[in-house]
N, C-alpha and C. Protein backbone atom coordinates (compact mmCIF):
# COMPACT_ATOMS: atom_id res chain seq x y z
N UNK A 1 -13.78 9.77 -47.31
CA UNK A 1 -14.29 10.36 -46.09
C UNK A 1 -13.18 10.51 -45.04
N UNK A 2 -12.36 9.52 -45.04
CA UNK A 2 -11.16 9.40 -43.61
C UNK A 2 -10.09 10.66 -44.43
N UNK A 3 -10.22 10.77 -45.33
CA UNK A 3 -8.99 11.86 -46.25
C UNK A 3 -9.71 13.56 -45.81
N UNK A 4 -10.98 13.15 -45.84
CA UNK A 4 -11.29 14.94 -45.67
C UNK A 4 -11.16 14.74 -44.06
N UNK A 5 -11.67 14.29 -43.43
CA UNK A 5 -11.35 14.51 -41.99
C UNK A 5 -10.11 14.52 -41.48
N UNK A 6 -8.98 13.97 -42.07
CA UNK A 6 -7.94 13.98 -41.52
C UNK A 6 -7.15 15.74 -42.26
N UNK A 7 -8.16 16.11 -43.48
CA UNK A 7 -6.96 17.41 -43.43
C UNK A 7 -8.31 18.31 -43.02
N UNK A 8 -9.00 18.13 -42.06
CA UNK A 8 -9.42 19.48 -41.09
C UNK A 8 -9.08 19.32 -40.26
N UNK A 9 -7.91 18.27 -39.68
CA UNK A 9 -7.35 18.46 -38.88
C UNK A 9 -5.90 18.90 -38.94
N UNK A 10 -5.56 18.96 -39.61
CA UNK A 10 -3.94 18.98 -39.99
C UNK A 10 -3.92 20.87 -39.72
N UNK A 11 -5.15 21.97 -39.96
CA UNK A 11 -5.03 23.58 -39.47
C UNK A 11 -4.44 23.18 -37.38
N UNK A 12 -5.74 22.23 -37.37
CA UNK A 12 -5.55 22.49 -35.72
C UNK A 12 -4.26 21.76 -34.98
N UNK A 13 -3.94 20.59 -35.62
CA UNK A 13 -2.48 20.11 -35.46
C UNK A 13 -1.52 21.14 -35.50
N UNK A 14 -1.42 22.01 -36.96
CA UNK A 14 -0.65 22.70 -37.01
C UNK A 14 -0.17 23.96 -35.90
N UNK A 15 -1.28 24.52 -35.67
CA UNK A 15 -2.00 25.71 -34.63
C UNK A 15 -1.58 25.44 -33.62
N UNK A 16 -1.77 23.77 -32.94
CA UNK A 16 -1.23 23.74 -31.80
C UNK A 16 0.27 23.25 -31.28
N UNK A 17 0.99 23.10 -32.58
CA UNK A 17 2.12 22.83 -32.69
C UNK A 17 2.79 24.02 -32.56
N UNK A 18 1.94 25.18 -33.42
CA UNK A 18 3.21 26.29 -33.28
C UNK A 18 3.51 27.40 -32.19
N UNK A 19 2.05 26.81 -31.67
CA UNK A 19 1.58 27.70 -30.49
C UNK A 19 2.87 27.39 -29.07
N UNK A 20 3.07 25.69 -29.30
CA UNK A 20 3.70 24.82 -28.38
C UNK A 20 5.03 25.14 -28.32
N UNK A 21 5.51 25.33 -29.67
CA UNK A 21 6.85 25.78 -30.32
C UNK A 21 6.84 27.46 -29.61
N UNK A 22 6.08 28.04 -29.72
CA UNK A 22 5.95 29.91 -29.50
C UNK A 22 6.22 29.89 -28.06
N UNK A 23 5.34 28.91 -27.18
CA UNK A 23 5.29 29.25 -25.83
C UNK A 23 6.77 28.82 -25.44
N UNK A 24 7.46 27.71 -25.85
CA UNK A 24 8.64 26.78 -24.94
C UNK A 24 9.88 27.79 -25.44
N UNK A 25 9.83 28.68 -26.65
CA UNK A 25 11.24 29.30 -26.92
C UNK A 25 10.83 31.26 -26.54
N UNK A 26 9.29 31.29 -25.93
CA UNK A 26 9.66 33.19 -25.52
C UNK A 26 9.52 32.69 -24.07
N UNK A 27 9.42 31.63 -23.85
CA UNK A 27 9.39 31.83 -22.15
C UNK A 27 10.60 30.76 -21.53
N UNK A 28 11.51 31.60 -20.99
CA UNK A 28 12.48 30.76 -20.60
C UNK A 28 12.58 29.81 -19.45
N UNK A 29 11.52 30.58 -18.30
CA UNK A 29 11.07 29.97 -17.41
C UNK A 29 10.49 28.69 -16.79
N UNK A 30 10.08 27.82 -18.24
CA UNK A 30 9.95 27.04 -18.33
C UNK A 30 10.92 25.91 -17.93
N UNK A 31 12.10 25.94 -18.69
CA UNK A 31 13.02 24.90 -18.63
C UNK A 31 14.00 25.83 -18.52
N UNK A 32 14.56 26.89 -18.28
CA UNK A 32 15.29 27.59 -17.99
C UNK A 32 15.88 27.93 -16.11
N UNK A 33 16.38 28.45 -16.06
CA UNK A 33 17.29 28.95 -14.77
C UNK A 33 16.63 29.79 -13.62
N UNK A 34 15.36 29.44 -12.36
CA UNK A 34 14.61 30.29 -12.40
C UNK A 34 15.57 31.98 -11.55
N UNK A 35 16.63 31.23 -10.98
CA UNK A 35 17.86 32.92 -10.76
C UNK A 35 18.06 33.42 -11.55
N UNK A 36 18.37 32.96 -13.21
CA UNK A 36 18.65 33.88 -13.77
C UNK A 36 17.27 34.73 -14.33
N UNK A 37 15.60 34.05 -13.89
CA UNK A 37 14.98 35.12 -14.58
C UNK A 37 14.41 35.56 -13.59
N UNK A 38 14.44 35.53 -12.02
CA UNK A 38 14.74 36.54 -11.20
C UNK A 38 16.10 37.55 -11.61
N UNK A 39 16.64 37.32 -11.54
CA UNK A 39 17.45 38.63 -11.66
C UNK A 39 16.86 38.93 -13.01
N UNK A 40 16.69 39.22 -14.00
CA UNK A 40 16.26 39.66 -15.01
C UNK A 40 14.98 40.74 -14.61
N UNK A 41 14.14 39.71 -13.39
CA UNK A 41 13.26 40.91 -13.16
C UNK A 41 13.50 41.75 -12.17
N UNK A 42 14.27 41.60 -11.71
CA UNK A 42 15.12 42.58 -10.80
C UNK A 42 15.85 43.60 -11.61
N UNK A 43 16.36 43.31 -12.78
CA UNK A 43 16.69 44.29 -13.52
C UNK A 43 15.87 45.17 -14.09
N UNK A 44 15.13 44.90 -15.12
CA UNK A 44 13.98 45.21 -15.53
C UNK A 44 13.12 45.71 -14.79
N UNK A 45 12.58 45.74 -13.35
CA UNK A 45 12.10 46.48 -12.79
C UNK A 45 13.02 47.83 -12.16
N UNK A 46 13.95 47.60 -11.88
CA UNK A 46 15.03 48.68 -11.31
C UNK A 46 15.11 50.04 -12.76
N UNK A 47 15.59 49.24 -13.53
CA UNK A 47 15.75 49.84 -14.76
C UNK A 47 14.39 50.67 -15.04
N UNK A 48 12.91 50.28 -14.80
CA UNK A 48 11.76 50.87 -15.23
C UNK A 48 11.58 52.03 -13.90
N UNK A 49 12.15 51.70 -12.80
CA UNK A 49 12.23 52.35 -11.92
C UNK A 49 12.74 53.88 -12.16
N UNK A 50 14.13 53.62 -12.46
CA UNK A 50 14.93 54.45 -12.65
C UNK A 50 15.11 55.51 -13.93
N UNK A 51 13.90 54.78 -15.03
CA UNK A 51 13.89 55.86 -16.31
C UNK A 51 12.12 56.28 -15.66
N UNK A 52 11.98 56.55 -14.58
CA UNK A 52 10.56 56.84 -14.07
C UNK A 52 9.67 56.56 -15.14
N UNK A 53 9.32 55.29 -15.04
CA UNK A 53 8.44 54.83 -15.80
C UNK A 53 6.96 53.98 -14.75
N UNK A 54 7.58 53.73 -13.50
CA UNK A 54 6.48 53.90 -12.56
C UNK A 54 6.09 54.69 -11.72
N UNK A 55 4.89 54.87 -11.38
CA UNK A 55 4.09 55.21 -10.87
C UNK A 55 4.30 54.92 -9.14
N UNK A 56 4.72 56.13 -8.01
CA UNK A 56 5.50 55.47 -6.66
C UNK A 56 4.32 56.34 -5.97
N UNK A 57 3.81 55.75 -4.74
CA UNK A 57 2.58 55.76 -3.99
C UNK A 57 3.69 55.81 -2.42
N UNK A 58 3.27 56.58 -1.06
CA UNK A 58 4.26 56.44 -0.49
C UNK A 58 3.52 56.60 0.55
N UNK A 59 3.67 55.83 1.21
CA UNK A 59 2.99 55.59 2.81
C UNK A 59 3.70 55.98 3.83
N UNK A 60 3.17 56.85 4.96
CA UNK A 60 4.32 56.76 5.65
C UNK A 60 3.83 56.85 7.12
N UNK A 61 4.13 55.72 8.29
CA UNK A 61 3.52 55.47 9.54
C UNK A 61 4.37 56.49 10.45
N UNK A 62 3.62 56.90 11.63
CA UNK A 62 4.54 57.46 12.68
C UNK A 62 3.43 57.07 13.73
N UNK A 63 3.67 57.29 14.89
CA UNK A 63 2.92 57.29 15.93
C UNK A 63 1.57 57.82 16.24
N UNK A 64 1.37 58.84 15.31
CA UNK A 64 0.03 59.78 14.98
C UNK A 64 -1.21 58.34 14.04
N UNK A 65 -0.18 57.23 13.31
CA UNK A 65 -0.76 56.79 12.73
C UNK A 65 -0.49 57.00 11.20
N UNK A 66 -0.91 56.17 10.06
CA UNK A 66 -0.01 56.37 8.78
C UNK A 66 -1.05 57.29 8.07
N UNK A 67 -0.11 57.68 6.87
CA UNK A 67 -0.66 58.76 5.69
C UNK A 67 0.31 58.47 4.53
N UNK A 68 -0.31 58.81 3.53
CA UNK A 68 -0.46 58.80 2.39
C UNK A 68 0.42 60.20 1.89
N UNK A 69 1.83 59.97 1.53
CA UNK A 69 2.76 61.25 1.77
C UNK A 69 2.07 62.06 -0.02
N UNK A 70 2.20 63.09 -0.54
CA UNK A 70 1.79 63.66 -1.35
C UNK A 70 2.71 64.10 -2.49
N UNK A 71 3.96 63.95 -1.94
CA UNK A 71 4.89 63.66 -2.65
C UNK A 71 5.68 62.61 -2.24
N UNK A 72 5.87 61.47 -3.35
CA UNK A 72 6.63 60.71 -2.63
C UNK A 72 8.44 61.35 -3.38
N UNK A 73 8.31 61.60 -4.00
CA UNK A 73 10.28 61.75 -4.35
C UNK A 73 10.47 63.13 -3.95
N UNK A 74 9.79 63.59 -2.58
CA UNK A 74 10.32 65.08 -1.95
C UNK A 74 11.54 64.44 -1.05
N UNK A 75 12.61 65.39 -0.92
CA UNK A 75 13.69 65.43 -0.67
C UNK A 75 13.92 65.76 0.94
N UNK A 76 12.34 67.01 1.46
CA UNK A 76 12.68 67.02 2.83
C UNK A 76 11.48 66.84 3.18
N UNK A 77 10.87 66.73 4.03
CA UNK A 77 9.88 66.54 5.23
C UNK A 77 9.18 68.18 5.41
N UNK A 78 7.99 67.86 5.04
CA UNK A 78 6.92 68.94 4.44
C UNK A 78 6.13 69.29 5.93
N UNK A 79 5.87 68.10 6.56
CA UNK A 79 5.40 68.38 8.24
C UNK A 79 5.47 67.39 9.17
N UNK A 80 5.69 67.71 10.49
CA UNK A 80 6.27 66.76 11.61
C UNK A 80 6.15 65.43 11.14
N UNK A 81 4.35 64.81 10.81
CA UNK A 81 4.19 63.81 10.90
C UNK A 81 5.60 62.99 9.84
N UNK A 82 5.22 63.51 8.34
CA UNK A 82 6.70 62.98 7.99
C UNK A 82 7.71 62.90 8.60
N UNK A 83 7.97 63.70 9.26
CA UNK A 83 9.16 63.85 10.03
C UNK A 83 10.01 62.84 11.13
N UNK A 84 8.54 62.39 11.79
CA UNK A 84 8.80 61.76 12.85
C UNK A 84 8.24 60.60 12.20
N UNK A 85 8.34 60.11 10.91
CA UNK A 85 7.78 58.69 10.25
C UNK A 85 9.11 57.70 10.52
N UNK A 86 8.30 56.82 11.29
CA UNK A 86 9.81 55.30 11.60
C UNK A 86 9.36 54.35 10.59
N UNK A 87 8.63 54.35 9.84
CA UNK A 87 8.12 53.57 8.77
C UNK A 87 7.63 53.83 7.25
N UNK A 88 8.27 53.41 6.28
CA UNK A 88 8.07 54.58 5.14
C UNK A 88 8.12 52.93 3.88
N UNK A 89 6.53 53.10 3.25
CA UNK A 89 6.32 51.83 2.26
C UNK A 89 5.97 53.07 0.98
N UNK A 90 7.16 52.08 0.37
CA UNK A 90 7.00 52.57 -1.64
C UNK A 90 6.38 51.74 -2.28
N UNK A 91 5.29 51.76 -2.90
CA UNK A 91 4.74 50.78 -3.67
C UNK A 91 5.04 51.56 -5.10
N UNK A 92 5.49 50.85 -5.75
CA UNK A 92 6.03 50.95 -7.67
C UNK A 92 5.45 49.84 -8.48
N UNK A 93 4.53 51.25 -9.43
CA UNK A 93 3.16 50.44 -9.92
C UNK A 93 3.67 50.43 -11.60
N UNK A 94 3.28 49.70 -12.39
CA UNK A 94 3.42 50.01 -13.50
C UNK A 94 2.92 48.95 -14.85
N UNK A 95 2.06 49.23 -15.33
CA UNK A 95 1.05 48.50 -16.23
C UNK A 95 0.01 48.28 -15.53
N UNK A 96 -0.47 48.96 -14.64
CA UNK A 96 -1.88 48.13 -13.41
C UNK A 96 -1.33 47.13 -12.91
N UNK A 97 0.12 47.05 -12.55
CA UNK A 97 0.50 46.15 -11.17
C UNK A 97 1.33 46.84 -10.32
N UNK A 98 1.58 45.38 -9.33
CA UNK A 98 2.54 46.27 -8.33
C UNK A 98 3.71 45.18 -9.26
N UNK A 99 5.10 46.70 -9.07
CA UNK A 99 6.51 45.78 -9.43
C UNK A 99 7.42 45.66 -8.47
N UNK A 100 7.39 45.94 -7.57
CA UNK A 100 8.24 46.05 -6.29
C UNK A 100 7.52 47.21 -5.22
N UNK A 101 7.72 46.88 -3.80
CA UNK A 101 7.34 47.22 -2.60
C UNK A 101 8.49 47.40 -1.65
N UNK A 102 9.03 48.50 -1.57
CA UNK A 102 10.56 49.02 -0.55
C UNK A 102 9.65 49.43 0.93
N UNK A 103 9.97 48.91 2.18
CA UNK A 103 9.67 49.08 2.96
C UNK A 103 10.74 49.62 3.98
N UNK A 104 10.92 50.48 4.63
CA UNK A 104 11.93 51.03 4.98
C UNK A 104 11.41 51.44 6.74
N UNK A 105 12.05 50.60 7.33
CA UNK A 105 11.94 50.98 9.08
C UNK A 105 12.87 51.02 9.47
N UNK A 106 12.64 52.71 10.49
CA UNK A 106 13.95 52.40 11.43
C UNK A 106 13.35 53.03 12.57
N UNK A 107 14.45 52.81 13.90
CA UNK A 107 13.92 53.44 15.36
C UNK A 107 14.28 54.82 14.88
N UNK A 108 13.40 54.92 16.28
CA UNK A 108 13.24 56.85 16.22
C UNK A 108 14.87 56.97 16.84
N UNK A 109 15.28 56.17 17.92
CA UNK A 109 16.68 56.53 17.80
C UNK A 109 17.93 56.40 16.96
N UNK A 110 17.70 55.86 16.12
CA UNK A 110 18.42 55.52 14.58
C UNK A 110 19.44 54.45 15.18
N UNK A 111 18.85 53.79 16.28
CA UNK A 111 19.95 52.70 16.17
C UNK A 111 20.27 51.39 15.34
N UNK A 112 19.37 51.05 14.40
CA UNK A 112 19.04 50.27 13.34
C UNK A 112 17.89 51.09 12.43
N UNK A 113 18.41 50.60 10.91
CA UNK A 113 17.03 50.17 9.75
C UNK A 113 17.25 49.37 9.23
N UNK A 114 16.00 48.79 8.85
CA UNK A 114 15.75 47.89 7.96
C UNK A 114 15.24 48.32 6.40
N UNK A 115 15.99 48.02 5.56
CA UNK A 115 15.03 48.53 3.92
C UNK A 115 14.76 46.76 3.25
N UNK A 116 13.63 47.11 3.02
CA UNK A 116 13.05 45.28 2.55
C UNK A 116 12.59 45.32 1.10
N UNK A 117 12.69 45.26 0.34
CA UNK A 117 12.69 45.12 -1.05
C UNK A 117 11.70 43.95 -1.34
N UNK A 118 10.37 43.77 -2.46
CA UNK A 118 9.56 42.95 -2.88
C UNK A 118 9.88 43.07 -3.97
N UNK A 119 9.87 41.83 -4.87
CA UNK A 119 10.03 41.92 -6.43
C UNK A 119 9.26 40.81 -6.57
N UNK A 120 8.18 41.21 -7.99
CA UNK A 120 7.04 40.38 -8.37
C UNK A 120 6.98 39.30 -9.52
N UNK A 121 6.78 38.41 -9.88
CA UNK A 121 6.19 37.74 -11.15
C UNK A 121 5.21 38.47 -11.70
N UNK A 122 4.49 38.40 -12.71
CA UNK A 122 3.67 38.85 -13.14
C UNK A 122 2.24 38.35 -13.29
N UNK A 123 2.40 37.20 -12.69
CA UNK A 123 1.26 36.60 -11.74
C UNK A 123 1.17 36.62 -10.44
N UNK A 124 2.02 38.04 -9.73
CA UNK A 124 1.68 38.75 -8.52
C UNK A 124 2.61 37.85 -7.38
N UNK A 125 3.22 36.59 -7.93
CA UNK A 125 3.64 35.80 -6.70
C UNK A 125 5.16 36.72 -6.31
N UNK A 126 5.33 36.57 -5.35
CA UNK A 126 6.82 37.10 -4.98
C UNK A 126 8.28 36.05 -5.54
N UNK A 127 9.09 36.96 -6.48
CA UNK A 127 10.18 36.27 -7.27
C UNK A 127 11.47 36.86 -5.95
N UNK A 128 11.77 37.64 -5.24
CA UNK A 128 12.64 37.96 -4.54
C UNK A 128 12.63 38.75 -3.48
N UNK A 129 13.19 38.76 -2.25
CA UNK A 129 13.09 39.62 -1.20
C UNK A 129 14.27 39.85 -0.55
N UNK A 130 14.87 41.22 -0.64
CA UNK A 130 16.15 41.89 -0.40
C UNK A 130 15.79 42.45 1.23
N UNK A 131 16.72 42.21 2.09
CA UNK A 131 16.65 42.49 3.24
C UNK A 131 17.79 43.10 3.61
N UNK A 132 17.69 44.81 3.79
CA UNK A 132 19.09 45.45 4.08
C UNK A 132 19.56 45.79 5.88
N UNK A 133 19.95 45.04 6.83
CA UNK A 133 19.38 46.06 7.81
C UNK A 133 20.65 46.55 8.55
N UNK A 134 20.73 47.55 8.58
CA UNK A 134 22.23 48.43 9.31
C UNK A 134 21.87 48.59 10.92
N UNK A 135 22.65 48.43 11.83
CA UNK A 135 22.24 48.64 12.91
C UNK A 135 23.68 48.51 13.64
N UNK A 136 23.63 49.54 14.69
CA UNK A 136 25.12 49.85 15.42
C UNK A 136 25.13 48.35 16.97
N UNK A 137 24.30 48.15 17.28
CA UNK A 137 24.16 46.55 18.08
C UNK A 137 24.66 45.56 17.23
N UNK A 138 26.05 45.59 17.41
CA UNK A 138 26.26 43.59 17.05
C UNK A 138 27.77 43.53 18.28
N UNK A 139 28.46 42.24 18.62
CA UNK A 139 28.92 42.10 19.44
C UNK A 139 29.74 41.10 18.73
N UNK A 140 31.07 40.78 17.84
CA UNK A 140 32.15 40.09 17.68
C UNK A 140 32.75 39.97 18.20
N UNK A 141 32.54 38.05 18.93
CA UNK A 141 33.75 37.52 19.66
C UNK A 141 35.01 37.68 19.83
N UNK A 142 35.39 36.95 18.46
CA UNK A 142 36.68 37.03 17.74
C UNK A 142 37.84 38.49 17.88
N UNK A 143 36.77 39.65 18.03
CA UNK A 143 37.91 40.71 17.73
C UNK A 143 37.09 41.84 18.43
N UNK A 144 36.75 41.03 19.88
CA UNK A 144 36.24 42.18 20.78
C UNK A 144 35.37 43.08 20.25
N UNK A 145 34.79 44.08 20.37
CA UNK A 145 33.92 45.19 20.16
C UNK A 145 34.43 45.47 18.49
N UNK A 146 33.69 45.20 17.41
CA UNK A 146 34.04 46.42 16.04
C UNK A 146 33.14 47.52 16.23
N UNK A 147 33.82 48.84 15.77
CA UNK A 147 33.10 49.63 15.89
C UNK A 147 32.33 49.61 14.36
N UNK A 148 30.86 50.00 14.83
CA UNK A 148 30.09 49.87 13.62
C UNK A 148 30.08 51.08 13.34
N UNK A 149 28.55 51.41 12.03
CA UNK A 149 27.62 50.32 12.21
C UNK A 149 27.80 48.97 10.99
N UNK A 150 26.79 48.25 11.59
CA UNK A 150 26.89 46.92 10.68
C UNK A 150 25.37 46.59 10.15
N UNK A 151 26.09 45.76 8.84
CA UNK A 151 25.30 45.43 7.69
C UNK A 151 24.80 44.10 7.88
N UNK A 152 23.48 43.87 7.46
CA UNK A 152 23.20 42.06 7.77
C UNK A 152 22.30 42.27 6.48
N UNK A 153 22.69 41.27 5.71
CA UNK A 153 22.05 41.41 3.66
C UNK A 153 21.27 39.92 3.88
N UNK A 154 20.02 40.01 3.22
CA UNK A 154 18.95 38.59 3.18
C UNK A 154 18.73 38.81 1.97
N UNK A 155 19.06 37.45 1.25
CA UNK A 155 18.51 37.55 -0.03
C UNK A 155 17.86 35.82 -0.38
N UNK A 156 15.97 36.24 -0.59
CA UNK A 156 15.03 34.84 -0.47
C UNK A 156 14.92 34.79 -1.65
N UNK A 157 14.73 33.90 -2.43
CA UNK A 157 14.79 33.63 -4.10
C UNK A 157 13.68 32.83 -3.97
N UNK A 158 12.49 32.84 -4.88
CA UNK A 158 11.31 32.23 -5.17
C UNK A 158 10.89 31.47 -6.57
N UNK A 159 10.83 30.30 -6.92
CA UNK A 159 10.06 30.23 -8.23
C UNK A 159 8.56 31.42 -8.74
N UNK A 160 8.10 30.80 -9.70
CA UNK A 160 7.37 31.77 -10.14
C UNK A 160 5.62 30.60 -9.46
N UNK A 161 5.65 29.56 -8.83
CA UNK A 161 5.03 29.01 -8.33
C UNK A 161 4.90 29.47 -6.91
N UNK A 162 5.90 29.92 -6.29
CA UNK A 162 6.21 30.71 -4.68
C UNK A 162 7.25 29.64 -3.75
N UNK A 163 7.86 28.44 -4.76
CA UNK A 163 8.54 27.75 -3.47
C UNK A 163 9.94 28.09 -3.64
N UNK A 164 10.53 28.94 -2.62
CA UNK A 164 11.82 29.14 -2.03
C UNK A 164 12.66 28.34 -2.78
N UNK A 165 13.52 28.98 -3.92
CA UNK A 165 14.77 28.22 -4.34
C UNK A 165 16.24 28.41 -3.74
N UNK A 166 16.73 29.68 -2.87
CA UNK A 166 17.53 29.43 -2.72
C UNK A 166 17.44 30.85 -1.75
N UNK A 167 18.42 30.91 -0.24
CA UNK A 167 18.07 32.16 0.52
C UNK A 167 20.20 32.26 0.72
N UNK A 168 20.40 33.53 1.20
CA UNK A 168 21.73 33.73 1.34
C UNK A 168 21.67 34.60 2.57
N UNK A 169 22.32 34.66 3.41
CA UNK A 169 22.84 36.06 4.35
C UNK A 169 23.89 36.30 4.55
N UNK A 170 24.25 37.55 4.79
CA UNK A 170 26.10 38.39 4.86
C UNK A 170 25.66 39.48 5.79
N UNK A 171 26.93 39.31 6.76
CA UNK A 171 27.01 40.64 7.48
C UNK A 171 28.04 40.81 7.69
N UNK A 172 28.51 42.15 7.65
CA UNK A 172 30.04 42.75 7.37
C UNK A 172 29.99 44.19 8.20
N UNK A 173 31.09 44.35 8.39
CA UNK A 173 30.94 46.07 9.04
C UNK A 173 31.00 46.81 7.84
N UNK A 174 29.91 47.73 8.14
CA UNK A 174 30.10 48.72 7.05
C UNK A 174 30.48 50.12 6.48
N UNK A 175 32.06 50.40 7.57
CA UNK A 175 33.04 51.20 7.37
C UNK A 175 33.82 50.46 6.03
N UNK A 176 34.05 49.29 6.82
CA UNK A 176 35.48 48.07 6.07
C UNK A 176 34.64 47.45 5.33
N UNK A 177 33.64 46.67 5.18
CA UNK A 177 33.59 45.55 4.51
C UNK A 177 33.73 43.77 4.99
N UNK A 178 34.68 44.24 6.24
CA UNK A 178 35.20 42.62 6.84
C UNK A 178 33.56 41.79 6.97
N UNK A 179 33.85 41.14 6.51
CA UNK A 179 32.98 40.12 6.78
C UNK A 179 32.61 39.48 8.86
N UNK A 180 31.21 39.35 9.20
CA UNK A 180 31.20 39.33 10.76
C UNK A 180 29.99 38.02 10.73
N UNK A 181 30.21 37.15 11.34
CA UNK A 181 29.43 36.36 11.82
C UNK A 181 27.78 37.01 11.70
N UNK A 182 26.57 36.12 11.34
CA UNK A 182 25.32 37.30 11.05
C UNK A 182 24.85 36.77 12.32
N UNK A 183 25.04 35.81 13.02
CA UNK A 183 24.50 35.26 14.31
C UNK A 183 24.97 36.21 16.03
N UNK A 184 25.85 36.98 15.40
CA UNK A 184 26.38 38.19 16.34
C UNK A 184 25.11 39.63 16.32
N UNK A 185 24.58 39.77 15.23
CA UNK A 185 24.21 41.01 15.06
C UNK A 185 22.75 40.69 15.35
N UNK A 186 22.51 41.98 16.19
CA UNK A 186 21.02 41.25 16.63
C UNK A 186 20.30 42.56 15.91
């Protein structure tokens, strides 16, 4: 009796052994590097991006209030309201999700933008957030007035749980490159 019960168990031992074995070597995430599989999906989404394989939805606010642009990869501005849009959100869809969200503001006098980049897990949590923002206002001590404009780069790194692994910022002029204090640039 203890001999037959022990081999109807030996399918489900097995089953859940290999299942255990399947999950710990296709998912790296586990015990793996979680930057390197952010960037991976930073690649992989860019890359799906770029062989138009998603699906881009394009919002775009102005003072009239936002709309829903009708083309989003048109090249010029179809009527005022586009025109005069200081706020312009890409949502990039692909398998019935979202894979990234580019949010792009700037003043109507173009003295700064901001372009903000979302990149997803696939349990919807946020894996990264790129923060580009150019703006001709910054003021270096060190070497009197540079003429801009200038660059200030945010980059927030997330587990696939949502807690903040690691954030960076750089700001540089972005004729040259020189590197500028980011606590100057407002």
């Amino acid at each position: 009796m203890m001999i037959n019960r022990s081999k109807r168990l030996i399918p489900a031992i097995v089953t859940v052994t290999l299942g255990a074995m399947l999950i710990l070597t296709a998912a790296p995430s586990f015990s793996g590097d979680p930057l390197q599989e952010i960037r991976d999906i930073y690649a992989a989404v860019n890359k799906t991006i770029e062989e138009k394989k998603a699906q881009v939805i394009l919002f775009y606010t102005s003072d009239k209030g936002w709309k829903e642009a009708k083309d989003p990869e048109q090249k010029e501005f179809k009527d005022i309201d586009e025109m005069d849009a200081f706020e312009r959100n890409y949502v990039y869809l692909h398998d019935g999700r979202i894979i990234k969200v580019r949010m792009a503001l700037e003043t109507p006098s173009g003295d700064w933008m901001l372009v903000r980049d979302y990149y997803f897990y696939d349990n919807g949590r946020t894996a990264f957030v790129f923060d580009d923002l150019a703006t001709f206002q910054c003021y270096v001590p060190d070497h009197d007035e540079i003429e801009g404009p200038y660059v200030v780069e945010k980059r927030v790194y997330f587990d696939a749980k949502g807690k903040q692994v690691k954030a960076l910022k750089k700001a540089f002029v972005k004729a040259t490159g020189q590197e500028i204090s980011a606590e100057h640039v407002r």
